[in-house]
PDB file of N, CA and C in Angstrom:
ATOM      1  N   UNK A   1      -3.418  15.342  17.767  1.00  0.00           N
ATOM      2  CA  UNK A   1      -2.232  14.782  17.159  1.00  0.00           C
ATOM      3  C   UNK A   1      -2.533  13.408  16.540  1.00  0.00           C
ATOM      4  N   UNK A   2      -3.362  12.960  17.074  1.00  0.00           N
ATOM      5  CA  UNK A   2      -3.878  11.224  16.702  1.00  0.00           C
ATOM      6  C   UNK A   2      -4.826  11.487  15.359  1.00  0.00           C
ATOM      7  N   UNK A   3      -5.305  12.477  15.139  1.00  0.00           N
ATOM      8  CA  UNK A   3      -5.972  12.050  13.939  1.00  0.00           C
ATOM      9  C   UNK A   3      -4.960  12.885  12.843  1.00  0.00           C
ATOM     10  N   UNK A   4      -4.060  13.670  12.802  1.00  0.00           N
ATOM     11  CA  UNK A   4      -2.926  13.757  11.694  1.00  0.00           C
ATOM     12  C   UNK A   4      -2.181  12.646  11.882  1.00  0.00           C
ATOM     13  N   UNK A   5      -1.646  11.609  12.596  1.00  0.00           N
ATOM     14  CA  UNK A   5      -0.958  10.677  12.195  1.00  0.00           C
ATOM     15  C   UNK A   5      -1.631   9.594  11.706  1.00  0.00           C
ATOM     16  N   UNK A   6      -3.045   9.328  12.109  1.00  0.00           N
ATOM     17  CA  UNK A   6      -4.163   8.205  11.882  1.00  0.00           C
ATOM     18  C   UNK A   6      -4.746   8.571  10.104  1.00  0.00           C
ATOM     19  N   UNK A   7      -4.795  10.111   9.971  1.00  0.00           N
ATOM     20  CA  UNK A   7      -5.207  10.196   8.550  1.00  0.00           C
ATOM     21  C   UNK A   7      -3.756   9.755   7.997  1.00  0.00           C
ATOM     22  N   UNK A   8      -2.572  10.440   7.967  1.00  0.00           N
ATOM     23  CA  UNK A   8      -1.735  10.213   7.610  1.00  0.00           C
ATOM     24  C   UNK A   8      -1.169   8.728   7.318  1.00  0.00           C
ATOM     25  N   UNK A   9      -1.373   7.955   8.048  1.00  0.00           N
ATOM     26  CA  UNK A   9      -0.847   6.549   7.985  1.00  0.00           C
ATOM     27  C   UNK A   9      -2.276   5.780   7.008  1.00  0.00           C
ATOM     28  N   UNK A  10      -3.347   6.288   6.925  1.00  0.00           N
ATOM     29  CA  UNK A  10      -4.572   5.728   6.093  1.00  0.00           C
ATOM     30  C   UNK A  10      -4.053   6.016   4.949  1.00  0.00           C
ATOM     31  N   UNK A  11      -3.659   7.466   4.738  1.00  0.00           N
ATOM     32  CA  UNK A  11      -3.303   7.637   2.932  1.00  0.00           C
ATOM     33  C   UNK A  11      -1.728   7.037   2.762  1.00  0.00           C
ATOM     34  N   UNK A  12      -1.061   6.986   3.739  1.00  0.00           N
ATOM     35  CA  UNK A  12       0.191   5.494   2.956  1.00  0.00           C
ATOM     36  C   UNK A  12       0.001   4.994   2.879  1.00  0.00           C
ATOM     37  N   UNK A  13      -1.466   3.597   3.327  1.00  0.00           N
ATOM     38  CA  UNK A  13      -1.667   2.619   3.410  1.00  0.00           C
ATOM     39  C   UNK A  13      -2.277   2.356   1.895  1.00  0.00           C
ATOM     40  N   UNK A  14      -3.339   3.652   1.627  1.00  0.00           N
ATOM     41  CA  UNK A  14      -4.203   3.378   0.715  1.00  0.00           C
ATOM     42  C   UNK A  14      -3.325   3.595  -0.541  1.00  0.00           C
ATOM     43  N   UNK A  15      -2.226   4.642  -1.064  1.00  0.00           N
ATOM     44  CA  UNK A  15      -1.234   4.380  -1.748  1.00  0.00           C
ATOM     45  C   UNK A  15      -0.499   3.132  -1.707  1.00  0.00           C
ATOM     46  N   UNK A  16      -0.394   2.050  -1.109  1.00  0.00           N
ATOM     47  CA  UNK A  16       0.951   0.938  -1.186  1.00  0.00           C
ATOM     48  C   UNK A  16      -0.224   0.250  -1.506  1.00  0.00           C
ATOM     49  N   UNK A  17      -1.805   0.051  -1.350  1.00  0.00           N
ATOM     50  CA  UNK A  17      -2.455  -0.788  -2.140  1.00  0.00           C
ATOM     51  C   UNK A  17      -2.237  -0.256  -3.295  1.00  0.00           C
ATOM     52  N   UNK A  18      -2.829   0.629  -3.627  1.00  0.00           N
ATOM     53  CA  UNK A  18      -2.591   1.272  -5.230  1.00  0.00           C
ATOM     54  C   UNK A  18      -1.904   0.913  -5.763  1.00  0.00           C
ATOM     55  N   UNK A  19      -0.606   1.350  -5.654  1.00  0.00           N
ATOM     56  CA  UNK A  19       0.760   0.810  -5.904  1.00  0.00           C
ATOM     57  C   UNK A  19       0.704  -0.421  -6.142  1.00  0.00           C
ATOM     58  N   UNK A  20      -0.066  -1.553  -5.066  1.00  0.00           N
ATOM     59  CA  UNK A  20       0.439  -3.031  -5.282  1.00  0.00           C
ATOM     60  C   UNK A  20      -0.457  -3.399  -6.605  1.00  0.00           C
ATOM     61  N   UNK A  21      -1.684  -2.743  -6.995  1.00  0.00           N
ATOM     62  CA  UNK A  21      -2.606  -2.701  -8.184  1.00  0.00           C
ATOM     63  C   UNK A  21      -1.939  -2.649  -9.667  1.00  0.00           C
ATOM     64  N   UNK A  22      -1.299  -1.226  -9.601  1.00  0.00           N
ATOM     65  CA  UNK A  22      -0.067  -1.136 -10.519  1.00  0.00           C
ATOM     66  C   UNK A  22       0.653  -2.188 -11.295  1.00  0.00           C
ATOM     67  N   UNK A  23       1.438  -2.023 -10.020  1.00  0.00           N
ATOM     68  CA  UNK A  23       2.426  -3.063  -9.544  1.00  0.00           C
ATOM     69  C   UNK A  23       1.881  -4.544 -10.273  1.00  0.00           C
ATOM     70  N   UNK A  24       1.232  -5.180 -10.089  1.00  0.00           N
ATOM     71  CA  UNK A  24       0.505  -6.590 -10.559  1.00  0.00           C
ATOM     72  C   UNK A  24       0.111  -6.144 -11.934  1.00  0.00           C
ATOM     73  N   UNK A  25      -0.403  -5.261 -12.323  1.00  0.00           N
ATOM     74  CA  UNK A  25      -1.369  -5.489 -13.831  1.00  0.00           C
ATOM     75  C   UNK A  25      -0.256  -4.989 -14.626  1.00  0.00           C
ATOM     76  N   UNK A  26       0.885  -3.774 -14.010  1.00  0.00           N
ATOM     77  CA  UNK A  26       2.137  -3.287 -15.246  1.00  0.00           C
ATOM     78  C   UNK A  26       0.977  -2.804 -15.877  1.00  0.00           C
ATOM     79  N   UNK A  27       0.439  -1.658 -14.978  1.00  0.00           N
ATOM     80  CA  UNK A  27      -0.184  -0.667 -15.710  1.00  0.00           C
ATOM     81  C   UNK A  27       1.242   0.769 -15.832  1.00  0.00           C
ATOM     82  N   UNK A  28       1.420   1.944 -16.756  1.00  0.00           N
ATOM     83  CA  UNK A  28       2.373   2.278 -17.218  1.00  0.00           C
ATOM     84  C   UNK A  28       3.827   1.470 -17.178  1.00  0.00           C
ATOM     85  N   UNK A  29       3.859   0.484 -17.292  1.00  0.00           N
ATOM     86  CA  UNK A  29       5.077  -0.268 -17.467  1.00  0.00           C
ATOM     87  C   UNK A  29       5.945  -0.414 -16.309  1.00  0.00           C
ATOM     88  N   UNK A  30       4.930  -0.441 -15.384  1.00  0.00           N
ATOM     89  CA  UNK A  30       6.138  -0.188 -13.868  1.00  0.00           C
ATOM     90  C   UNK A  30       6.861  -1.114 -13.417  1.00  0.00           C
ATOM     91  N   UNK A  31       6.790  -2.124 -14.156  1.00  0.00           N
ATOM     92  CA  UNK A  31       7.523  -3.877 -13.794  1.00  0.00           C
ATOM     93  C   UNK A  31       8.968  -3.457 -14.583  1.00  0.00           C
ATOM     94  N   UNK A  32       8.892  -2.604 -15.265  1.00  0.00           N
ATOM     95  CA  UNK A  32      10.129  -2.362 -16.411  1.00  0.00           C
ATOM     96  C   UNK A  32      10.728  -1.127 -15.636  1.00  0.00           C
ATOM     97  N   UNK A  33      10.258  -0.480 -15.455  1.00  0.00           N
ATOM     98  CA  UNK A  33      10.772   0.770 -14.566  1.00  0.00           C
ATOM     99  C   UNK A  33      11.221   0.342 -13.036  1.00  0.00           C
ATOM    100  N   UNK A  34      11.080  -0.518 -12.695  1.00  0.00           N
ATOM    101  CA  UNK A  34      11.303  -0.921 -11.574  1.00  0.00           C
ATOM    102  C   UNK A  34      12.262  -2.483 -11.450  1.00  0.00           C
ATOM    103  N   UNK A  35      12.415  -2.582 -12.877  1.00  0.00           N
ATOM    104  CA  UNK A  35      13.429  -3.602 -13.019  1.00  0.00           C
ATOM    105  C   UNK A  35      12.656  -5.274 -11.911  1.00  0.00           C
ATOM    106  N   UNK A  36      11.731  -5.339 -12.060  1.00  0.00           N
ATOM    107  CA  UNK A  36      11.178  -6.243 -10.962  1.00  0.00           C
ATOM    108  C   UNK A  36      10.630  -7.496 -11.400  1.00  0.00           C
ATOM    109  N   UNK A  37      11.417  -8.897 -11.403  1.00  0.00           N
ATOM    110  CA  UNK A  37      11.288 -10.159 -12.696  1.00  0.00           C
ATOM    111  C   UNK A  37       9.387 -10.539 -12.196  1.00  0.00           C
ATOM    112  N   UNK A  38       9.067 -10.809 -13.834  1.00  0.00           N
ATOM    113  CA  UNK A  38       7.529 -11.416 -13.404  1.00  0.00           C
ATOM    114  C   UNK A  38       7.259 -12.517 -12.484  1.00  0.00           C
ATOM    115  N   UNK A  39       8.091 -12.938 -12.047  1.00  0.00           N
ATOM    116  CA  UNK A  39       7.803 -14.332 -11.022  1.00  0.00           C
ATOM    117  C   UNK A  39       7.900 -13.775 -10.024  1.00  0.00           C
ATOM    118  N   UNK A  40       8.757 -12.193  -9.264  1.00  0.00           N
ATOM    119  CA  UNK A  40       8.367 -11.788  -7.653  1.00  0.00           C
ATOM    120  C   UNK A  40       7.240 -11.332  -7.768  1.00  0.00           C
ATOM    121  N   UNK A  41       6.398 -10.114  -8.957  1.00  0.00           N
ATOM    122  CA  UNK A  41       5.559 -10.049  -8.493  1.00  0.00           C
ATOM    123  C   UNK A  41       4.497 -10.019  -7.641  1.00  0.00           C
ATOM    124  N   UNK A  42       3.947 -11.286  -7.862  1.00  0.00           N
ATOM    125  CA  UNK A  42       2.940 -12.040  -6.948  1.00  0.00           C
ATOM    126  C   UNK A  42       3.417 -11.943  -5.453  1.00  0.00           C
ATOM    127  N   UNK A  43       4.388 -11.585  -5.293  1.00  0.00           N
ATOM    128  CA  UNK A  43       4.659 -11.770  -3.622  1.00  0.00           C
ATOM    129  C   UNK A  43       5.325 -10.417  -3.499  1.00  0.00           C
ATOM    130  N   UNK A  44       5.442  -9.495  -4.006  1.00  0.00           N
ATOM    131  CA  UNK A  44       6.041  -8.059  -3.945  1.00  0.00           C
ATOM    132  C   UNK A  44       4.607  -7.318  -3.727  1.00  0.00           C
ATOM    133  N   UNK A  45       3.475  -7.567  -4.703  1.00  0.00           N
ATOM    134  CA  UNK A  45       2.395  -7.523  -4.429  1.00  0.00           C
ATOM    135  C   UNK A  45       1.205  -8.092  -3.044  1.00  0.00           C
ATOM    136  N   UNK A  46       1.824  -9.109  -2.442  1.00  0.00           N
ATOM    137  CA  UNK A  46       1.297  -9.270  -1.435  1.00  0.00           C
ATOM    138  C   UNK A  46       1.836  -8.775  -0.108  1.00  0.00           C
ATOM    139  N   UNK A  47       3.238  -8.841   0.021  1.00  0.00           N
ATOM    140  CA  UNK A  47       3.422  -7.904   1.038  1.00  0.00           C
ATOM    141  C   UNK A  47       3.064  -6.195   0.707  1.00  0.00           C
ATOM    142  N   UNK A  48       2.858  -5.317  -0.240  1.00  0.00           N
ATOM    143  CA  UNK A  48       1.993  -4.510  -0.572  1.00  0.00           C
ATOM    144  C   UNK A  48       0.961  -4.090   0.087  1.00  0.00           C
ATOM    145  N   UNK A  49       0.249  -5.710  -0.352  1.00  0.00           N
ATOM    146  CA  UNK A  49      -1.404  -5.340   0.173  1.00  0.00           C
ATOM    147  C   UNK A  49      -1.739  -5.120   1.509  1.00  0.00           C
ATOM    148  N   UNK A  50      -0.740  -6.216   2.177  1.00  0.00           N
ATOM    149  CA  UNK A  50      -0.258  -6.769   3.512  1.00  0.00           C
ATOM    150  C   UNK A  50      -0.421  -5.340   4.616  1.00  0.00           C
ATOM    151  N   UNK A  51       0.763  -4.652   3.942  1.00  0.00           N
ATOM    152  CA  UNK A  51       1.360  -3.414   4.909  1.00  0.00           C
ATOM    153  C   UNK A  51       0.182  -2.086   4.622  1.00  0.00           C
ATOM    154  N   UNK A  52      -0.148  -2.387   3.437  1.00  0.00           N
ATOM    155  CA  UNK A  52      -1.580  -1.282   3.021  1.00  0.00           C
ATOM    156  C   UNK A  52      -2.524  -1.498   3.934  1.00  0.00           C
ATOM    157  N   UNK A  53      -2.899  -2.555   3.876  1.00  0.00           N
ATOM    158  CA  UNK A  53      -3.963  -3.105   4.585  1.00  0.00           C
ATOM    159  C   UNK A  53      -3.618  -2.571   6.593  1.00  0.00           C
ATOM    160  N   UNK A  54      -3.086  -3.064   6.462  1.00  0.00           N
ATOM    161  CA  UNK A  54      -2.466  -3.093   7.897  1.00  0.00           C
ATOM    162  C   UNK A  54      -2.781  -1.384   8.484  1.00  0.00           C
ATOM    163  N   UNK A  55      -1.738  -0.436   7.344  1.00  0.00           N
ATOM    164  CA  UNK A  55      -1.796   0.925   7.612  1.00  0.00           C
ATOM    165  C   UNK A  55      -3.199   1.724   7.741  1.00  0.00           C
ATOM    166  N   UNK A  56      -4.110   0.810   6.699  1.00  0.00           N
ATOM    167  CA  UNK A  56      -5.264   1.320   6.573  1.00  0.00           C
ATOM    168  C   UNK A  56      -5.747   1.527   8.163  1.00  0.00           C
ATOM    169  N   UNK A  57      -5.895  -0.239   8.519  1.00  0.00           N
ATOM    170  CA  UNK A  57      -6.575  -0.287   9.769  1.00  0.00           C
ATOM    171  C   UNK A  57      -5.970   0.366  10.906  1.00  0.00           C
ATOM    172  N   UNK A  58      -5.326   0.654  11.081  1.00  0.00           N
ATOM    173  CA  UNK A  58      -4.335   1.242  12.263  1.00  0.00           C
ATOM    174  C   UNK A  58      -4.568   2.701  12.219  1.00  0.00           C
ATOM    175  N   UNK A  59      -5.025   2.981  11.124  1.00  0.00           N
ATOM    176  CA  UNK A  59      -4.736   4.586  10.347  1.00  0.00           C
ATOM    177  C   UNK A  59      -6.671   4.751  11.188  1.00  0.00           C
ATOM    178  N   UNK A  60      -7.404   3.969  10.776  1.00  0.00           N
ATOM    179  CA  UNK A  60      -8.939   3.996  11.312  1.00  0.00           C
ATOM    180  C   UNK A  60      -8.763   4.036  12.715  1.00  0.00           C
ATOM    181  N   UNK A  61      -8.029   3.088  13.399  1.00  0.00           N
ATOM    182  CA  UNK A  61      -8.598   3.070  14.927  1.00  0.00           C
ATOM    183  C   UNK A  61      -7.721   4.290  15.144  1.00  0.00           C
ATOM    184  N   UNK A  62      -6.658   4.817  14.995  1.00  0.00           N
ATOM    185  CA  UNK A  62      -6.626   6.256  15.539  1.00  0.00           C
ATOM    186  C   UNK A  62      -7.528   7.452  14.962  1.00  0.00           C
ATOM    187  N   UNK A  63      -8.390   7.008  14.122  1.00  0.00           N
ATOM    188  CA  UNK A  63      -9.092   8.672  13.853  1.00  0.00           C
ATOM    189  C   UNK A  63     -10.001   8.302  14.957  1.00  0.00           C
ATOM    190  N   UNK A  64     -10.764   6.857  15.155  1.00  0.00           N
ATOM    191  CA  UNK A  64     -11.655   6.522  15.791  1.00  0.00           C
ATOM    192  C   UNK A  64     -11.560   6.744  17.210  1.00  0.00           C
ATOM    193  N   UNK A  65      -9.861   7.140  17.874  1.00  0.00           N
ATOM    194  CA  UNK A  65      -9.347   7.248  19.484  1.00  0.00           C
ATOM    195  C   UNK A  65     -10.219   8.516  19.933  1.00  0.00           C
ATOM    196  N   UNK A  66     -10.767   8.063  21.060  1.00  0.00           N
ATOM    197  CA  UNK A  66     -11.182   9.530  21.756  1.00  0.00           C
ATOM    198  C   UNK A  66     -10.756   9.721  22.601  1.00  0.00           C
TER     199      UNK A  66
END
């Protein structure tokens, strides 16, 4: 059960970085589609990376549980 929720929580994590990638460069116009002013950005993008990051690692030490 620990490594479907441990993979599982790695690929949300690694999507909300993606996303925060997006998200910052307004690659397909997603700052406009998302109605989101250029000055949050920078910090819409860091909690992003934040919770990606986070999911990633959390997502590793459960594949890693024996």
């Amino acid at each position: 059960m620990s490594i479907a929720v441990g993979l599982t929580q790695s690929i949300i994590g690694a999507s909300a970085t993606i996303f925060a990638y997006l998200l910052y460069h307004n690659f397909l116009d997603v700052q406009a589609m998302l109605n989101v002013p250029s000055k949050d950005v920078v910090l819409f993008m860091l909690v992003l990376l934040v919770f990606g990051l986070l999911s990633i690692i959390s997502g590793i030490f459960l594949l890693n549980e024996k």
